[in-house]
Structures are given as C-alpha cells and as structure tokens.
C-alpha atoms as a PDB file:
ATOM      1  CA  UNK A   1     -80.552 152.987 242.178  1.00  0.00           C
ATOM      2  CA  UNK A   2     -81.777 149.516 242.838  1.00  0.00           C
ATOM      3  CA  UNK A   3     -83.271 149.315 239.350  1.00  0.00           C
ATOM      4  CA  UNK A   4     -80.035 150.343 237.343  1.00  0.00           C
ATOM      5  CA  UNK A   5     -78.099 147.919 239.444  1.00  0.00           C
ATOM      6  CA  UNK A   6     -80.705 145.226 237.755  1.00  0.00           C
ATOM      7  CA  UNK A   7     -80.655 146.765 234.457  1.00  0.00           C
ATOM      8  CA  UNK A   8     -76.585 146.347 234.677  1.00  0.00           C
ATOM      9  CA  UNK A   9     -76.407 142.629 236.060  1.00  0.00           C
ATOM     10  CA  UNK A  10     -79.108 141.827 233.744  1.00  0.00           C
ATOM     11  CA  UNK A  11     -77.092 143.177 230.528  1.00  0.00           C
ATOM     12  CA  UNK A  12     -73.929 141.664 232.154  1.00  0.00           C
ATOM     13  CA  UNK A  13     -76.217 138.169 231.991  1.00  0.00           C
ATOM     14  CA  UNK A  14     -77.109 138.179 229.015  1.00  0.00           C
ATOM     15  CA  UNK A  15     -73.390 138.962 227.005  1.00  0.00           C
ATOM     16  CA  UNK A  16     -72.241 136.917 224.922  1.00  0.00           C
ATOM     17  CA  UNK A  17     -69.086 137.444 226.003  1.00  0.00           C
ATOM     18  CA  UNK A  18     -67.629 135.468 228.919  1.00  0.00           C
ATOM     19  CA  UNK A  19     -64.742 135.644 231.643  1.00  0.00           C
ATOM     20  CA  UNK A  20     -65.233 132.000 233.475  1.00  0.00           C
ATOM     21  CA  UNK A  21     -63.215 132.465 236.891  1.00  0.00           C
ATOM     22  CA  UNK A  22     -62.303 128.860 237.836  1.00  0.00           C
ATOM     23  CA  UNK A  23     -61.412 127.516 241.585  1.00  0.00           C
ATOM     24  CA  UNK A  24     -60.012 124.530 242.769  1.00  0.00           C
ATOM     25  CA  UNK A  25     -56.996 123.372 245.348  1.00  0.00           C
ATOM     26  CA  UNK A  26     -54.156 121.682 243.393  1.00  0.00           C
ATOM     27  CA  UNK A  27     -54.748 118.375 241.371  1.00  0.00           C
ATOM     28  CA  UNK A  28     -58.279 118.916 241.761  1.00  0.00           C
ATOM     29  CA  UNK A  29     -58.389 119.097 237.747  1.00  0.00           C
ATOM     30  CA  UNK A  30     -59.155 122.611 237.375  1.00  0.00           C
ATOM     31  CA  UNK A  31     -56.463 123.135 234.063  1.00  0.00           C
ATOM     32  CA  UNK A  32     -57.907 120.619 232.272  1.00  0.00           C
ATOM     33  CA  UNK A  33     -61.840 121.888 233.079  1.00  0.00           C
ATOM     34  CA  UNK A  34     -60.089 125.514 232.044  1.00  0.00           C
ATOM     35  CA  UNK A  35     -58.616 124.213 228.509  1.00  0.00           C
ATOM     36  CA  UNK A  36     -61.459 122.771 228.110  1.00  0.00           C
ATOM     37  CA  UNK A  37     -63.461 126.300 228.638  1.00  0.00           C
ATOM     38  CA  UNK A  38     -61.090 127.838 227.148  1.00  0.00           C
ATOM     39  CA  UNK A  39     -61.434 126.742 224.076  1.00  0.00           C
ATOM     40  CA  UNK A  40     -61.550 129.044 220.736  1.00  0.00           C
ATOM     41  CA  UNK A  41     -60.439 131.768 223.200  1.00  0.00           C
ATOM     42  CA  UNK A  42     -57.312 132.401 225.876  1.00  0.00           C
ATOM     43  CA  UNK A  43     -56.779 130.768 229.678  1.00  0.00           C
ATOM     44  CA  UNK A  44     -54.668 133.223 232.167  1.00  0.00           C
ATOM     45  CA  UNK A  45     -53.079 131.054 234.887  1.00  0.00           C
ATOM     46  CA  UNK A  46     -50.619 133.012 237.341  1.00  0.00           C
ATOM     47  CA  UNK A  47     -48.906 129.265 237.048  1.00  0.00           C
ATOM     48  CA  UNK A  48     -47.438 130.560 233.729  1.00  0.00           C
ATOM     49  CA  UNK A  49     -45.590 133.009 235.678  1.00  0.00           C
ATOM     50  CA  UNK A  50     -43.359 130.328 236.893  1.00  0.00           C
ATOM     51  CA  UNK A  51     -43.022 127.973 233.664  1.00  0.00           C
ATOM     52  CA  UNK A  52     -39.970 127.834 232.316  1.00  0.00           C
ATOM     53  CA  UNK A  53     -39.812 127.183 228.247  1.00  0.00           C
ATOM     54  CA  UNK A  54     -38.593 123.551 228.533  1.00  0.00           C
ATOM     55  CA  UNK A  55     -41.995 122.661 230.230  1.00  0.00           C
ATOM     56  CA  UNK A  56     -40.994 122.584 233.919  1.00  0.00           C
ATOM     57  CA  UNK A  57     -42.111 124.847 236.635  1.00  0.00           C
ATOM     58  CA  UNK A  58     -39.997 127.120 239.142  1.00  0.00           C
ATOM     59  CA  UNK A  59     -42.116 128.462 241.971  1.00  0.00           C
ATOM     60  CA  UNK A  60     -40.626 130.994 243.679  1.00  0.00           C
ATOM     61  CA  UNK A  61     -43.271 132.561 246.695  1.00  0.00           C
ATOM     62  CA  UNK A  62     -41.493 135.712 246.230  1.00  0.00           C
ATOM     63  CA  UNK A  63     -42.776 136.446 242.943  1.00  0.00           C
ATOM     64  CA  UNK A  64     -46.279 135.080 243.888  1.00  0.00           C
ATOM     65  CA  UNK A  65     -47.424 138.804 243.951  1.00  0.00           C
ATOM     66  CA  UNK A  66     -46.043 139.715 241.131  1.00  0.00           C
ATOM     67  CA  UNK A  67     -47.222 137.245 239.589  1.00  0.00           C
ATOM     68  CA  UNK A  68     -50.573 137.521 240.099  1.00  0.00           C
ATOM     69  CA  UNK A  69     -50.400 141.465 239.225  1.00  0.00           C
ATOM     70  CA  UNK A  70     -49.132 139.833 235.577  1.00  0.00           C
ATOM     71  CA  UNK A  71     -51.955 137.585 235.304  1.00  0.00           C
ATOM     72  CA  UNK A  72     -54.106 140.116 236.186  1.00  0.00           C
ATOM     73  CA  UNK A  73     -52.895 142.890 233.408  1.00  0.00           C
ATOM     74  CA  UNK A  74     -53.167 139.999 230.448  1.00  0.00           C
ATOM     75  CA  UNK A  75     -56.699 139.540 231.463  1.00  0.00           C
ATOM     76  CA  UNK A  76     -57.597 143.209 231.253  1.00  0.00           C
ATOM     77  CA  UNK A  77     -55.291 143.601 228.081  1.00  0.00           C
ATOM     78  CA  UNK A  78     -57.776 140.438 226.731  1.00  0.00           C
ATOM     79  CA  UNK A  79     -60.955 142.206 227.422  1.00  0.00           C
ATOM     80  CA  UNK A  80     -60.191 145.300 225.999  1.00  0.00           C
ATOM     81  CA  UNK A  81     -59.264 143.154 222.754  1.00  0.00           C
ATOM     82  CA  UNK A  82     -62.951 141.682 223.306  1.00  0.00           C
ATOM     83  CA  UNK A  83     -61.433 137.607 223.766  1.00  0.00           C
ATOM     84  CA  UNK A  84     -63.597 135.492 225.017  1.00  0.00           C
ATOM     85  CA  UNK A  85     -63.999 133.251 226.203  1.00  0.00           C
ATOM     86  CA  UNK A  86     -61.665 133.905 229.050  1.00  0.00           C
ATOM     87  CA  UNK A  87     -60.361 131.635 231.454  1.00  0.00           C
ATOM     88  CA  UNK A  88     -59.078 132.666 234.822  1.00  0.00           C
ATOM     89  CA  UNK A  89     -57.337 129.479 235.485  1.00  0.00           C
ATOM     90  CA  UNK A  90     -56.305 130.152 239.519  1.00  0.00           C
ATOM     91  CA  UNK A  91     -56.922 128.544 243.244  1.00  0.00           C
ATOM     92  CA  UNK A  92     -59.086 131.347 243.854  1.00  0.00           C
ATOM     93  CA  UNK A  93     -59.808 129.484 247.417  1.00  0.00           C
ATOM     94  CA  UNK A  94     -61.599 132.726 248.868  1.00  0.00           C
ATOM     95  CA  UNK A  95     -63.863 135.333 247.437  1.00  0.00           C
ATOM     96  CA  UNK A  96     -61.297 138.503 247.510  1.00  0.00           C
ATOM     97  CA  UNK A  97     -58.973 136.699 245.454  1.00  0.00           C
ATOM     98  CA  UNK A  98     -61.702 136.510 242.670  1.00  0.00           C
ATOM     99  CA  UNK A  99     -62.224 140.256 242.659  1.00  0.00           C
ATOM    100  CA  UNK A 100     -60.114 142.246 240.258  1.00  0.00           C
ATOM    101  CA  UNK A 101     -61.125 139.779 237.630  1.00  0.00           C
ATOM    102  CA  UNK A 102     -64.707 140.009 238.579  1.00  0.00           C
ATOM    103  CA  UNK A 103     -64.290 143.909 238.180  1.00  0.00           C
ATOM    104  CA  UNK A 104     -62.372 143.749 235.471  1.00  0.00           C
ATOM    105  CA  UNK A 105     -64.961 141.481 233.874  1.00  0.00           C
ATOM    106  CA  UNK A 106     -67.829 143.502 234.383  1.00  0.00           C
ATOM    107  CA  UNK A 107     -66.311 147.095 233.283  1.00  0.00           C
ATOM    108  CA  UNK A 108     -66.402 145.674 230.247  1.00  0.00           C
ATOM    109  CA  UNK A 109     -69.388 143.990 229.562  1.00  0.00           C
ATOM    110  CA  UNK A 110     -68.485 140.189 230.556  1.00  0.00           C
ATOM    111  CA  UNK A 111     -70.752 137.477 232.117  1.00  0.00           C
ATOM    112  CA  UNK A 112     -68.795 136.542 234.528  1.00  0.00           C
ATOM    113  CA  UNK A 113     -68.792 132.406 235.644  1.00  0.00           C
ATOM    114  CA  UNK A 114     -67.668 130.791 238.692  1.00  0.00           C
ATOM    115  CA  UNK A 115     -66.362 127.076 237.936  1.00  0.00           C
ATOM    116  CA  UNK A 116     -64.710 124.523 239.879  1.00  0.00           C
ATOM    117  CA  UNK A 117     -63.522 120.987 238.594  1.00  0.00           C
ATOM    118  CA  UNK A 118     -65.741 118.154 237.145  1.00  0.00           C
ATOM    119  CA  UNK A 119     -63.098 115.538 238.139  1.00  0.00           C
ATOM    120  CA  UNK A 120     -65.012 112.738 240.450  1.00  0.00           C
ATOM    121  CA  UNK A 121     -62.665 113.398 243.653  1.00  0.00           C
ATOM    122  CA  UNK A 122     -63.338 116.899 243.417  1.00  0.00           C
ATOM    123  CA  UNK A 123     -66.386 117.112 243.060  1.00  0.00           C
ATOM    124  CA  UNK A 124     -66.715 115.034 246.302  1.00  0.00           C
ATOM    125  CA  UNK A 125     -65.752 117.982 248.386  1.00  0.00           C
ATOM    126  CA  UNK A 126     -68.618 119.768 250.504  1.00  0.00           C
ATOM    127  CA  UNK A 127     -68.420 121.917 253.282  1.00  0.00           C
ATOM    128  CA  UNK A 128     -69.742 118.835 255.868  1.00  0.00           C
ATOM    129  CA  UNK A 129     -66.819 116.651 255.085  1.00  0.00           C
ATOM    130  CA  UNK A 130     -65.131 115.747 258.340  1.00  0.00           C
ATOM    131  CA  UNK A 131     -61.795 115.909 259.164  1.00  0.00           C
ATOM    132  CA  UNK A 132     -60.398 112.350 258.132  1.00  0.00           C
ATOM    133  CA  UNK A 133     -62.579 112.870 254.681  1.00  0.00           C
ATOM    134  CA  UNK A 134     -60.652 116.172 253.946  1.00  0.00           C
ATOM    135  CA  UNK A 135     -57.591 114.219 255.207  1.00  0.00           C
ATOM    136  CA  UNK A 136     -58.203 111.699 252.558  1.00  0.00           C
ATOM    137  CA  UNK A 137     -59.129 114.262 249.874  1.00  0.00           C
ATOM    138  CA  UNK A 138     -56.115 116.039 250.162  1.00  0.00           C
ATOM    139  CA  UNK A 139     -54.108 113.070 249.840  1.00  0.00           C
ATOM    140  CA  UNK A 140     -55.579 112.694 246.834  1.00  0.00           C
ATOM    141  CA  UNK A 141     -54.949 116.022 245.745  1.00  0.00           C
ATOM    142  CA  UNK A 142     -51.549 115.380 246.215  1.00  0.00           C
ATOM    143  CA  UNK A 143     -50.901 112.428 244.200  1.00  0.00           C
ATOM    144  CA  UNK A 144     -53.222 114.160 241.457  1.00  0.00           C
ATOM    145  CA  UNK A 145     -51.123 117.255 241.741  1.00  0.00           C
ATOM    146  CA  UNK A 146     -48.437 118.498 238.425  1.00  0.00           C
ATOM    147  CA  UNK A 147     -46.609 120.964 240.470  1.00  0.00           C
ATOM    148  CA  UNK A 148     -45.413 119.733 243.841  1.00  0.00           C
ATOM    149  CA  UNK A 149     -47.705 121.529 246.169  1.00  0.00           C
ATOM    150  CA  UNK A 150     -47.024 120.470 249.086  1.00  0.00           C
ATOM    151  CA  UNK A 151     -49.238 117.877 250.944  1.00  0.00           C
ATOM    152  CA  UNK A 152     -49.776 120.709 254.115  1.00  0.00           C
ATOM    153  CA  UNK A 153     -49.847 123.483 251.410  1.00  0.00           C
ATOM    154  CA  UNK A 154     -53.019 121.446 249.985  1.00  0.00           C
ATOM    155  CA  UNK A 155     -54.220 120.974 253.254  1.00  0.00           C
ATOM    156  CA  UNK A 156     -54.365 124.745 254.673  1.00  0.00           C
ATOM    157  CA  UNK A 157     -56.222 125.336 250.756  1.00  0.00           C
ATOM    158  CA  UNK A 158     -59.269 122.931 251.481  1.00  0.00           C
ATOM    159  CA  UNK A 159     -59.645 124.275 254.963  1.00  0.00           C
ATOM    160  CA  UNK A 160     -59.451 128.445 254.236  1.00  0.00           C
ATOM    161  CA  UNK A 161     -61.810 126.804 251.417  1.00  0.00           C
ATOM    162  CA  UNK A 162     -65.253 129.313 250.566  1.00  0.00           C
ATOM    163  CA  UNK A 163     -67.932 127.604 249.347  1.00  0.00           C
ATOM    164  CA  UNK A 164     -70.465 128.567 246.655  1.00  0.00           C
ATOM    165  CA  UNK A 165     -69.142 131.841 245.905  1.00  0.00           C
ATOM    166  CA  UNK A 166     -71.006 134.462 243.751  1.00  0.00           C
ATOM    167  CA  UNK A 167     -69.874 136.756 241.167  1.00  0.00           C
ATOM    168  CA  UNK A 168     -71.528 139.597 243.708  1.00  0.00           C
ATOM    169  CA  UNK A 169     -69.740 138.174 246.720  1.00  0.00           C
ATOM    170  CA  UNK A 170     -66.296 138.051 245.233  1.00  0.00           C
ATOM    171  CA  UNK A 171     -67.051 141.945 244.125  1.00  0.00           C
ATOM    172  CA  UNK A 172     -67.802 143.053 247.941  1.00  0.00           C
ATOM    173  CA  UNK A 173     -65.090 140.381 249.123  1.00  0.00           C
ATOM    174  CA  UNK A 174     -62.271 141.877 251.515  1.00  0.00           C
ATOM    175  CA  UNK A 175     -59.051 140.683 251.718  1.00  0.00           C
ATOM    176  CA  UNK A 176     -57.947 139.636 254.953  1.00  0.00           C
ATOM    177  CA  UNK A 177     -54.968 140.921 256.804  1.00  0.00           C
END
C-alpha cells in the first residue's frame, strides 16, 4: 500500500496541471501574489462572495459558510474543465481549512502548491516572533488591508497562525470544534 501511495503523490508531482492554495492574514499581499499565479488561468477567492458589482465589498459573517461552500464548488467545477492554473486565493490560517481543495485537487490529477505572500512585511513573519513583533505586524496588516478587517480580527489570524503546512497535512487536517 505504501508503494501505490508513492506511485500516486509522485504522478500528482509531476502534473502539469496545478491548484496553488495560497495563505496569508489580511493585507499581507496574498491577491496580488494570487493574480499574479493566476495568470493564463482562474483565482477562486470566497472574498468574491461578498463583492458587490460597483467594486465595493459587503461582508456579512453569516454567509461566511456559504460562502466558502461557493468557492469551493467553482473550484471543483474548474478542475473538471481541466483550468489551471488554479488559484485558491483564501486566509487558509490552519491546515483543515486547506482540505477540500487539497482533495479536490488531487482526485483529479493536480499538483497541489502551498503559497503565502512575497510582500517584505509578510514575509517577516516566523513562528519565534514575540508578542510586540506580532503586535507590530498586525498593525501593519491593518493599514495594508483592502477590506476593513478588523485590527483584533487580524490579530486572533496571526496567532491561530500554522506554520509550514503540507499538502499531506492539510489532507489529514481536522477541523476543530
């Protein structure tokens, strides 16, 4: 059994097609490292959920489930078209929240690629950073930030924050209750 698991991730490696899951807390530049992936093929933000057609953006946390369950079924409706690349363009600040796209990836035939922001003050962020350096970072954040996260919204993202996450890991993820 072990073999045919390496057989599959080593097929899934080597396609030439590619879903590219990306993660980062609010104005940490993630859309603009995800258009830039994106392009020649499609990028699937739940964010779109909640923008309006004259450009501006309604969050409702309601909906967020919903939301995400419509993000979800364009990226599955995009692989079975064969589109790629694909961008997942969400926080994804843990590994379950990764998940259905990782499966969804894999069933048919994806590499899969976890990406975070290139953007200087992201990439500044490590797991060591103490408490008054996150503080500072997620300032930042804020005042990079397009949809009015809040500052403590920003905060409770950077600290629930999972670090070098893994196609595999997101797969065996669970969500937490």
């Amino acid at each position: 059994m072990l073999i045919y698991k390496k057989a599959v991730y080593k097929k899934l490696a080597d396609s030439q097609k590619v879903m590219y899951i990306m993660r980062g807390v609010s104005g940490s530049g993630k859309s603009t490292t995800a258009r830039n992936l994106g392009a020649g093929g499609v990028v699937f933000s739940t964010d779109d959920y909640f923008s309006q057609e004259k450009g501006s953006y309604d969050f409702n946390p309601s909906k967020l489930g919903v939301a995400h369950d419509w993000n979800k079924d364009r990226a599955e409706q995009a692989v079975r078209e064969g589109i790629s690349p694909i961008v997942i363009d969400n926080t994804n600040t843990q590994a379950w929240e990764m998940q259905p796209y990782v499966e969804i990836a894999m069933n048919h035939g994806y590499r899969i690629k976890i990406v975070e922001p290139t953007s200087p003050w992201w990439k500044q962020f490590n797991p060591g950073m103490s408490k008054e350096e996150l503080s500072e970072l997620a300032n930042t954040l804020y005042e990079k930030g397009t949809h009015g996260v809040p500052l403590f919204a920003i905060e409770k993202m950077l600290e629930r924050w999972e670090h070098n996450v893994t196609p595999m890991q997101a797969l065996r993820a669970k969500r937490p209750f």
